[in-house]
N, C-alpha and C. Protein backbone atom coordinates (compact mmCIF):
# COMPACT_ATOMS: atom_id res chain seq x y z
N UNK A 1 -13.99 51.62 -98.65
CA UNK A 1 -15.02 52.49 -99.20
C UNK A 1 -15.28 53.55 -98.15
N UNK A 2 -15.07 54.81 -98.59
CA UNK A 2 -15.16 55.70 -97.52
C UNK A 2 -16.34 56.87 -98.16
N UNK A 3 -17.44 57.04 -97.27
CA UNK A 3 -18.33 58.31 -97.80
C UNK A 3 -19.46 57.40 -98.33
N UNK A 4 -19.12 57.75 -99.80
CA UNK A 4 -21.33 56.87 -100.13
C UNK A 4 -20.54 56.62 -101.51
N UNK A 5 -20.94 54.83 -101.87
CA UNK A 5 -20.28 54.74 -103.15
C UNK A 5 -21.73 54.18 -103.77
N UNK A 6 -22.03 54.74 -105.53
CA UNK A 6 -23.15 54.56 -106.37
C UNK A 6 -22.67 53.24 -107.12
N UNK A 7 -23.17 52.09 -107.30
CA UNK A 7 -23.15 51.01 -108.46
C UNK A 7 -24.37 50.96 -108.80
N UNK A 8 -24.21 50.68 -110.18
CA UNK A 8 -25.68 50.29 -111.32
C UNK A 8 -25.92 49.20 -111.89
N UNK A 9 -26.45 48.49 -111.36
CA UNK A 9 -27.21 46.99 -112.08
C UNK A 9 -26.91 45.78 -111.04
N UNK A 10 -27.63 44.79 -111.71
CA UNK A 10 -27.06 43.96 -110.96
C UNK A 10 -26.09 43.52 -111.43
N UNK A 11 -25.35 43.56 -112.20
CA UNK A 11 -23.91 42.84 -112.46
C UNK A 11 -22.95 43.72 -111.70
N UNK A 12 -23.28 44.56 -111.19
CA UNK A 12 -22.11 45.45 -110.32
C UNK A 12 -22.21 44.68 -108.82
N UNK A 13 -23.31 43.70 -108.65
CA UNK A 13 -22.86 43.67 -107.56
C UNK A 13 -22.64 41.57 -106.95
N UNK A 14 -22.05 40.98 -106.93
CA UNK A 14 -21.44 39.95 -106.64
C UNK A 14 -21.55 39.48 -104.99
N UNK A 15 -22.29 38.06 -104.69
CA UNK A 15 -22.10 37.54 -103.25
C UNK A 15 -21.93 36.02 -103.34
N UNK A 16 -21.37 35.84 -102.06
CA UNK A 16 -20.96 34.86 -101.75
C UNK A 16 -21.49 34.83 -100.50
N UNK A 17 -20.82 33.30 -99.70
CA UNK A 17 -21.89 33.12 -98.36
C UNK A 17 -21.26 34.14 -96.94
N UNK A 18 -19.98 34.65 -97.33
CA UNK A 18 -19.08 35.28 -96.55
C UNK A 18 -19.30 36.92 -96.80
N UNK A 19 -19.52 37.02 -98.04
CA UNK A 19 -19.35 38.66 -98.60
C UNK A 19 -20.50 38.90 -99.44
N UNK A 20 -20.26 40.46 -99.65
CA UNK A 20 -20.83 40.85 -100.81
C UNK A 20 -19.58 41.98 -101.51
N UNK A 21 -19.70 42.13 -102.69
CA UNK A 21 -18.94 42.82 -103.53
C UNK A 21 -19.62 43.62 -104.29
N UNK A 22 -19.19 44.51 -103.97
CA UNK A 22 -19.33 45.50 -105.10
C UNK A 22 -18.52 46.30 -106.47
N UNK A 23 -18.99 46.46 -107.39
CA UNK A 23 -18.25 46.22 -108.61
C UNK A 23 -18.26 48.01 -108.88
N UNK A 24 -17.14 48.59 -108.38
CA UNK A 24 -17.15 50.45 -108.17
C UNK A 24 -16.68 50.91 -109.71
N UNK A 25 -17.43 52.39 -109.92
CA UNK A 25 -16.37 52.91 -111.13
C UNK A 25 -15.17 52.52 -110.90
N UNK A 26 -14.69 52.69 -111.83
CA UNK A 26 -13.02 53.06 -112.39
C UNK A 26 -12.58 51.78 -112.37
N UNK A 27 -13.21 50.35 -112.16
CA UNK A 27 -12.65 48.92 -112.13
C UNK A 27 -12.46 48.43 -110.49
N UNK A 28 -12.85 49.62 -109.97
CA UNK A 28 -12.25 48.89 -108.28
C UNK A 28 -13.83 48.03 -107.77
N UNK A 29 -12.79 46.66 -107.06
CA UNK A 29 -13.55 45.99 -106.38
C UNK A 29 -13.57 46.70 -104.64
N UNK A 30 -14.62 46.13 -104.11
CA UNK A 30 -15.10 46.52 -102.97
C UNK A 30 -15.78 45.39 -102.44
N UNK A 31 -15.11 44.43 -101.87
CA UNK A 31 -15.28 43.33 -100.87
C UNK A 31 -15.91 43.49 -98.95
N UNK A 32 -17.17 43.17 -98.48
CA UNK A 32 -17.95 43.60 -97.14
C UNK A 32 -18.14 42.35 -96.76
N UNK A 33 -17.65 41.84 -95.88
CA UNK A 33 -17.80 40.90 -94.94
C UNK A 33 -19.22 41.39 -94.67
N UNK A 34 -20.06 39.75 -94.47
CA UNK A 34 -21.80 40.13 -94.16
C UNK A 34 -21.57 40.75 -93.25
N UNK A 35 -20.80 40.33 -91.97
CA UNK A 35 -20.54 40.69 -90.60
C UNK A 35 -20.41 42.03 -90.44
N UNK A 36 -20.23 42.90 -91.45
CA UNK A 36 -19.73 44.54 -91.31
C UNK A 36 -20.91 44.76 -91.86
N UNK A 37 -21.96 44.31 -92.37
CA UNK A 37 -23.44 45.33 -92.68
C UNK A 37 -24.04 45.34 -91.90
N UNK A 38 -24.44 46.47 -91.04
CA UNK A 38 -25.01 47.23 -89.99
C UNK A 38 -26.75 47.54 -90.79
N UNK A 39 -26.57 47.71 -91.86
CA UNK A 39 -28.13 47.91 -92.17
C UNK A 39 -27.80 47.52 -93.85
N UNK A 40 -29.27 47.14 -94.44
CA UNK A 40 -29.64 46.91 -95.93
C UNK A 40 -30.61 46.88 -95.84
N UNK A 41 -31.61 47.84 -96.94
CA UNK A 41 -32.77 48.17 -96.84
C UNK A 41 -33.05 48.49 -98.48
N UNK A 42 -34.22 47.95 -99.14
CA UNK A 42 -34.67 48.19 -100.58
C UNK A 42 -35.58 49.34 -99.79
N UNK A 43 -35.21 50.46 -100.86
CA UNK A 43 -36.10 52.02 -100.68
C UNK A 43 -37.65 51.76 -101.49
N UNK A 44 -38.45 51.88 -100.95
CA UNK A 44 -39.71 51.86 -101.65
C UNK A 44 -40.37 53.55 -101.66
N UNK A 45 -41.32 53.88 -102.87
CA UNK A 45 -41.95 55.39 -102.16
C UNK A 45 -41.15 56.10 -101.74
N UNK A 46 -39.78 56.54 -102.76
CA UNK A 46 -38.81 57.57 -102.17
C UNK A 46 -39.15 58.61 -103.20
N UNK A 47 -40.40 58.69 -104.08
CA UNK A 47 -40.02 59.62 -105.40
C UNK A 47 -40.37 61.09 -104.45
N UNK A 48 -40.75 61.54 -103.55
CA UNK A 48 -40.71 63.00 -103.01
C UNK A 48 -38.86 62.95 -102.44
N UNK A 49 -38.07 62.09 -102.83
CA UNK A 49 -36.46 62.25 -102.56
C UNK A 49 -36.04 62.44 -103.73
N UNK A 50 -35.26 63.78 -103.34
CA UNK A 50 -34.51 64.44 -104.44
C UNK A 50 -32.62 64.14 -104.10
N UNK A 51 -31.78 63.38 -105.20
CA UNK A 51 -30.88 63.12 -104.85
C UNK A 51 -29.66 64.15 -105.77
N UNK A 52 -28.58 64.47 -105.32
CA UNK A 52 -27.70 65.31 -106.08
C UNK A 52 -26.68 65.21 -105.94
N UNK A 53 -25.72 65.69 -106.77
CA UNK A 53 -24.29 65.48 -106.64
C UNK A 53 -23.56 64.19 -106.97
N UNK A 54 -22.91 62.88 -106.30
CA UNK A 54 -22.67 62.16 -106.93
C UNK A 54 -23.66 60.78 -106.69
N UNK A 55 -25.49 61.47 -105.71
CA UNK A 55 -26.13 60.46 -105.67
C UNK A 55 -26.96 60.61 -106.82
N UNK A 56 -26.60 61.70 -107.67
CA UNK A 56 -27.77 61.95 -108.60
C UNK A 56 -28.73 60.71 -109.76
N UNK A 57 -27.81 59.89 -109.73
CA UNK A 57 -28.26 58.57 -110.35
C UNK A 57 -29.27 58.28 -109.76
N UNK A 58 -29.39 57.89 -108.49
CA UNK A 58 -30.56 57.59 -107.81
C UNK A 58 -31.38 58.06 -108.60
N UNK A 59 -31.68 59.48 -108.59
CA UNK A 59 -32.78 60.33 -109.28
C UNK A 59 -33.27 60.02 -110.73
N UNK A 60 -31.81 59.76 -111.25
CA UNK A 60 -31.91 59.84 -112.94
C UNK A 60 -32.77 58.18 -113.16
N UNK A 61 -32.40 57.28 -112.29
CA UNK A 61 -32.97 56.23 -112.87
C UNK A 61 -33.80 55.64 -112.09
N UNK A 62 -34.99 56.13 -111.34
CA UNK A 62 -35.68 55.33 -110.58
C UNK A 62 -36.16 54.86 -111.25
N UNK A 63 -36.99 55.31 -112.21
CA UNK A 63 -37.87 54.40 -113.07
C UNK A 63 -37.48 52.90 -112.98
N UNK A 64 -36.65 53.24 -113.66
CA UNK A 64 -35.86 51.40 -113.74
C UNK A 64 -35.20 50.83 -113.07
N UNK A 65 -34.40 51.39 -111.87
CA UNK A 65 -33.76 50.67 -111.12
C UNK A 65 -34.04 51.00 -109.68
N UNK A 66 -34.12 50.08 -108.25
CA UNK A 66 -34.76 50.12 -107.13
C UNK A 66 -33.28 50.41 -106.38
N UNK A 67 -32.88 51.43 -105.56
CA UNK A 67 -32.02 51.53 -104.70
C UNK A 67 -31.97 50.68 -103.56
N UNK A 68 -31.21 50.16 -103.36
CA UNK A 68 -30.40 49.11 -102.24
C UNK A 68 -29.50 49.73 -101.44
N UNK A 69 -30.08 50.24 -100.80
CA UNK A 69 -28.67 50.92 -99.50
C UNK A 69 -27.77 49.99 -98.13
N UNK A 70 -26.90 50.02 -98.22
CA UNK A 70 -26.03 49.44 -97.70
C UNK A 70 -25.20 50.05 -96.82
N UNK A 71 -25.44 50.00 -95.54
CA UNK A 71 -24.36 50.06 -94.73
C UNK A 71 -23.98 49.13 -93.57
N UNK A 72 -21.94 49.84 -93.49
CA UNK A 72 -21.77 49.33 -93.53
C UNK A 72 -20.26 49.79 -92.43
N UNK A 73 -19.41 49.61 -91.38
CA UNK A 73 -18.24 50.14 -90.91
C UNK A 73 -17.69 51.44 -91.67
N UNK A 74 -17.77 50.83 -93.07
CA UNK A 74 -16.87 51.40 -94.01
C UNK A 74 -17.30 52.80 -94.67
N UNK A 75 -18.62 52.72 -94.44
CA UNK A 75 -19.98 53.91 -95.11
C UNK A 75 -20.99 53.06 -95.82
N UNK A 76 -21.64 53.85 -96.76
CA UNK A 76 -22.50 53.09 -97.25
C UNK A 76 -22.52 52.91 -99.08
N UNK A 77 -22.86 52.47 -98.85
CA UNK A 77 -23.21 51.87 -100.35
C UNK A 77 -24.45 51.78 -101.33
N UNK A 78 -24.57 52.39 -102.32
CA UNK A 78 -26.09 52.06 -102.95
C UNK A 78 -26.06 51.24 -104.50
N UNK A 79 -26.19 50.37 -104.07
CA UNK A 79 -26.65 49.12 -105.47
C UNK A 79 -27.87 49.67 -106.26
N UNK A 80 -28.15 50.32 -107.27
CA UNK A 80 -29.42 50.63 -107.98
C UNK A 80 -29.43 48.77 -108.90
N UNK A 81 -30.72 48.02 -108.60
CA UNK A 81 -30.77 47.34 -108.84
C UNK A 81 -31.81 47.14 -110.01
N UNK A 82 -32.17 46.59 -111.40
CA UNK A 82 -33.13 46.93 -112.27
C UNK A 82 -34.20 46.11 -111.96
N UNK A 83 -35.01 46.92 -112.03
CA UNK A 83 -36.78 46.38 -111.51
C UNK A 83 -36.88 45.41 -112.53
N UNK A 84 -37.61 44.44 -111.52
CA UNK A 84 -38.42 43.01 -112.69
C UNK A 84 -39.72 43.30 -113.17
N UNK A 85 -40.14 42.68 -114.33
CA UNK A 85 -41.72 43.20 -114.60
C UNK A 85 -42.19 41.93 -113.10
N UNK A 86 -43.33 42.59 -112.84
CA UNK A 86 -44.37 41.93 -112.54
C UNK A 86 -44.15 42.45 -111.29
């Protein structure tokens, strides 16, 4: 994974006690040794962040889904994950 890759939901994204996976457009998997995440952080209070280009999802769906940023050796990664009630 090179640059900043977007996944949506939680079914895009898959772990185990070794990894996490991510489930990328176009069908590609994306396998991260825990050992290679340098940072993971749930974004809270980002709505004055304006995102564009191919982060524009971020933008389009905060409402419903909480960004998960991930990095990682490789770059980073953002899991938009869908908010629970309550």
């Amino acid at each position: 994974m090179s640059g900043i890759a977007v996944v949506v939901g939680c079914d895009a994204v898959d772990a185990d006690s070794s990894w996490l996976r991510l489930h990328l457009p176009g069908g590609h998997l994306r396998t991260i040794d825990w050992t290679a995440i340098s940072m993971a952080a749930l974004v809270r209070n980002d709505e004055r962040m304006t995102f564009e280009g191919d982060l524009e999802q971020i933008t389009a769906l905060r409402s419903s889904h909480d960004p998960l940023w991930i990095e990682s050796g490789d770059g980073v990664a953002i899991a938009l994950l869908e908010k629970r009630d309550g």
